[in-house]
PDB file of N, CA and C in Angstrom:
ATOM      1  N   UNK A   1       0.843  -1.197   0.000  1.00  0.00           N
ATOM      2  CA  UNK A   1       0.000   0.000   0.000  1.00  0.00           C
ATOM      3  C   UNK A   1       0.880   1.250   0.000  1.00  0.00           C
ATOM      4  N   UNK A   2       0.683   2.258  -1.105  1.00  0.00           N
ATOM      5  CA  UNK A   2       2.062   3.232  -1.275  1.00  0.00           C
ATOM      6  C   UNK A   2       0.683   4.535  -0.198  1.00  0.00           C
ATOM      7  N   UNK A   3       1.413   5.255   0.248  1.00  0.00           N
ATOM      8  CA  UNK A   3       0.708   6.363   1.010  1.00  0.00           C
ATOM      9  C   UNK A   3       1.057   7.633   0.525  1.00  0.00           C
ATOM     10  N   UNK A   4       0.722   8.595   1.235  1.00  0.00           N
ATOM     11  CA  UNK A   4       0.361   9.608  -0.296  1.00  0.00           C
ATOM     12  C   UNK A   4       1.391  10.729   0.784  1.00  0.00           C
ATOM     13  N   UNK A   5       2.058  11.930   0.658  1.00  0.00           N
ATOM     14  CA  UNK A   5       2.673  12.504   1.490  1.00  0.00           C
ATOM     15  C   UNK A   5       2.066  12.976   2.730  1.00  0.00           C
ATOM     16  N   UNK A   6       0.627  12.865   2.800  1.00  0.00           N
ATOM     17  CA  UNK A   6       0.052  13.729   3.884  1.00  0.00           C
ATOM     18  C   UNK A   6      -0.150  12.229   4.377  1.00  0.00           C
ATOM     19  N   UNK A   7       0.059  11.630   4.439  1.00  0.00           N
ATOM     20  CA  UNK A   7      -0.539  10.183   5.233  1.00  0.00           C
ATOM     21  C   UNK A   7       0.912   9.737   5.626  1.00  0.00           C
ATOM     22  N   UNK A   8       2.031  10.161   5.134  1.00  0.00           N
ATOM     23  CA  UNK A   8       3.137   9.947   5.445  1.00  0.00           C
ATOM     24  C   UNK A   8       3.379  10.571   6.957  1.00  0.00           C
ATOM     25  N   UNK A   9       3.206  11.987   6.851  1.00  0.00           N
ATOM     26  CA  UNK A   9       3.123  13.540   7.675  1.00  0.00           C
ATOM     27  C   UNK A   9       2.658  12.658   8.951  1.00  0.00           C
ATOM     28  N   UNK A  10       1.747  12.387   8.971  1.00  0.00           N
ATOM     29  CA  UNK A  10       0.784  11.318  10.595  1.00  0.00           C
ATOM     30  C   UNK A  10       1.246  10.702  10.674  1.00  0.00           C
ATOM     31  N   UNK A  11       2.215  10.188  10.539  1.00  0.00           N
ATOM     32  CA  UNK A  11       2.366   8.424  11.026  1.00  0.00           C
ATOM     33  C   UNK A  11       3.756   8.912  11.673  1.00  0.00           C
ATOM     34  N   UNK A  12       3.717   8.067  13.002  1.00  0.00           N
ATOM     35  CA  UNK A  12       4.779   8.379  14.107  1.00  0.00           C
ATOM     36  C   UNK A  12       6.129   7.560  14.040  1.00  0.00           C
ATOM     37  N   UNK A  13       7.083   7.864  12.987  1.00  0.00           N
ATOM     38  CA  UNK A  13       7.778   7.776  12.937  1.00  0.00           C
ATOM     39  C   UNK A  13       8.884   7.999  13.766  1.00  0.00           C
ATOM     40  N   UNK A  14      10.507   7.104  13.972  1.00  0.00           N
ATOM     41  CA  UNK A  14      11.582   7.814  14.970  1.00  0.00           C
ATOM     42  C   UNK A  14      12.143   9.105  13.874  1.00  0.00           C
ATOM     43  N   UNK A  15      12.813   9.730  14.731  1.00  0.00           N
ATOM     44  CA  UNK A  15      13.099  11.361  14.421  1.00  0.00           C
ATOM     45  C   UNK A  15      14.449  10.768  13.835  1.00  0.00           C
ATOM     46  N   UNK A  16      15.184   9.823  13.469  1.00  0.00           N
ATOM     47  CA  UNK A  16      15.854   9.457  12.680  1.00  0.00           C
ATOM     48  C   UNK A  16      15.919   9.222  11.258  1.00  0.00           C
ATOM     49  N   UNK A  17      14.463   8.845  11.348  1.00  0.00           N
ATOM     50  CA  UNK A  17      13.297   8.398  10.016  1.00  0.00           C
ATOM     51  C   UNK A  17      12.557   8.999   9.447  1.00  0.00           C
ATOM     52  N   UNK A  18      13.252  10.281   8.704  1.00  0.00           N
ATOM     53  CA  UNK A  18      11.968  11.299   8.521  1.00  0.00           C
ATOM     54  C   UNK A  18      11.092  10.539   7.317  1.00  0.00           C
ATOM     55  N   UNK A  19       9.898  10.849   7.337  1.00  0.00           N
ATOM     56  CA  UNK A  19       9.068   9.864   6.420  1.00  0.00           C
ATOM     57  C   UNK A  19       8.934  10.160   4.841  1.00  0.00           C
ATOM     58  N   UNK A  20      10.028  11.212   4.161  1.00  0.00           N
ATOM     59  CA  UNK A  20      10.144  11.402   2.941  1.00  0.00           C
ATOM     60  C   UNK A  20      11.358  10.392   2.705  1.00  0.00           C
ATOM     61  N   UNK A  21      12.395  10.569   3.329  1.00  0.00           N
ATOM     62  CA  UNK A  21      13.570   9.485   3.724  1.00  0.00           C
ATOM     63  C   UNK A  21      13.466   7.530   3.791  1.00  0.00           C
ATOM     64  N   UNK A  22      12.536   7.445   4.234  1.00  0.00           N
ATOM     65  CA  UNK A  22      11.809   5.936   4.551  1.00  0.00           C
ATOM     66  C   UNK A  22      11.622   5.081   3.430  1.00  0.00           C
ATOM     67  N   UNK A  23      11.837   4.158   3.106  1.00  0.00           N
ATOM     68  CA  UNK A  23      11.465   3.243   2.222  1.00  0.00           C
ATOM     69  C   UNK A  23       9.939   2.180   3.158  1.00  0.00           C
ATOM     70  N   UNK A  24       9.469   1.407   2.106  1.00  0.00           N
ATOM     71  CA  UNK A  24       8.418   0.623   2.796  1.00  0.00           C
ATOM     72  C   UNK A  24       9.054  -0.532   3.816  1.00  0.00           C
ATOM     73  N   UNK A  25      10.065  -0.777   2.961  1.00  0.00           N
ATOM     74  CA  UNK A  25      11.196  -2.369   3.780  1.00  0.00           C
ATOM     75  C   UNK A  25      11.302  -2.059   5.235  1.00  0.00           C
ATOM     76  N   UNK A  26      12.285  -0.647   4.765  1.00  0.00           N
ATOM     77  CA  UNK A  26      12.369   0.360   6.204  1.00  0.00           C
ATOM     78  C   UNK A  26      11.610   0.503   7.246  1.00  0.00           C
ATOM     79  N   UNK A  27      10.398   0.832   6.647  1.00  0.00           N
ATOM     80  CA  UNK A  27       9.466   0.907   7.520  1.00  0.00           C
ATOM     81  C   UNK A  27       8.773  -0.379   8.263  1.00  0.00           C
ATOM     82  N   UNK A  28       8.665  -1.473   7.474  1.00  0.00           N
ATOM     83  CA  UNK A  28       8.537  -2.526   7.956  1.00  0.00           C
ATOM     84  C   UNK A  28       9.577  -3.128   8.969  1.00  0.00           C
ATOM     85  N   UNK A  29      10.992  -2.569   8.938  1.00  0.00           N
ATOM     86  CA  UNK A  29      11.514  -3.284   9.963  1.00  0.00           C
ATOM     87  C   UNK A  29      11.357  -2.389  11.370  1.00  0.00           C
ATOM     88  N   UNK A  30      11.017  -0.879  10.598  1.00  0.00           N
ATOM     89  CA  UNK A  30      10.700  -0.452  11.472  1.00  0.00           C
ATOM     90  C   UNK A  30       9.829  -0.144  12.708  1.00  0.00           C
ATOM     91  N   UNK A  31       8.524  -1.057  12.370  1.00  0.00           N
ATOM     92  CA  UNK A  31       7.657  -0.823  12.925  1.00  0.00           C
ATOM     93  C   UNK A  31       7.559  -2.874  12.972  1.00  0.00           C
ATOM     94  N   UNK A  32       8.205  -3.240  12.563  1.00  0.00           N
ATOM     95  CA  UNK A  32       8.160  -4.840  13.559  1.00  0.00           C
ATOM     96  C   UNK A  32       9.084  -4.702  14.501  1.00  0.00           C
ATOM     97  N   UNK A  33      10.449  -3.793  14.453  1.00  0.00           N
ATOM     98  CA  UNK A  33      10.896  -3.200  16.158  1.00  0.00           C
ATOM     99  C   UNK A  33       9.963  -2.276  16.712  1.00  0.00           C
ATOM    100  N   UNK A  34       9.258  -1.581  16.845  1.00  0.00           N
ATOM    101  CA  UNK A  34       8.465  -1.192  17.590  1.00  0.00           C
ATOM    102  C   UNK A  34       7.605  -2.138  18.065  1.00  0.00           C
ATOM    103  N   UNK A  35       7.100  -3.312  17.168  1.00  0.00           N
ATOM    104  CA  UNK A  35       6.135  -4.102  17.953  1.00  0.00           C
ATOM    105  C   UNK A  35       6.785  -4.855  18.593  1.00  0.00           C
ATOM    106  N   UNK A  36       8.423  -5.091  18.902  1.00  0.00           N
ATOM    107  CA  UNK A  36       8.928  -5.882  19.283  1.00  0.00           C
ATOM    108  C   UNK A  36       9.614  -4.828  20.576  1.00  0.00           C
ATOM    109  N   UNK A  37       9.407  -3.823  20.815  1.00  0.00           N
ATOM    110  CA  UNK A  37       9.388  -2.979  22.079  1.00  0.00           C
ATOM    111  C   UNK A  37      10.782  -2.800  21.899  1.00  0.00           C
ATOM    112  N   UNK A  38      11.750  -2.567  21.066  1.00  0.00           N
ATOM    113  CA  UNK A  38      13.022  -2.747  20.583  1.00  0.00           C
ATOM    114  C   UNK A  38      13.087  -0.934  20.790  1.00  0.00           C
ATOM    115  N   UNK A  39      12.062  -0.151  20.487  1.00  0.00           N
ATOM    116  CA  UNK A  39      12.709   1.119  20.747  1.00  0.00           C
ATOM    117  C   UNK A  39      11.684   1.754  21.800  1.00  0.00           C
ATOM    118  N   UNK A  40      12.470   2.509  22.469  1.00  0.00           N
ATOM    119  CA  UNK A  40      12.098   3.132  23.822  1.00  0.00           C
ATOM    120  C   UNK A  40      11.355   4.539  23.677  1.00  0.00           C
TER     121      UNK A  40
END
């Protein structure tokens, strides 16, 4: 599912990860460490 820039803008990304920067992969590992409580 590709998201559009303003749907990018909402989504709570780490401040490492700005969400123009992000790939989907990225984001997927990124947010299976978050579900994995991996970031604080």
């Amino acid at each position: 599912m590709d998201l559009t820039d303003e749907q990018w803008k909402i989504l709570e990304l780490p401040d490492h990860c700005p969400p123009y920067q992000i790939s989907h992969r990225r984001f997927q590992e990124w947010n299976d460490a978050k579900n994995n409580s991996q970031f604080g």
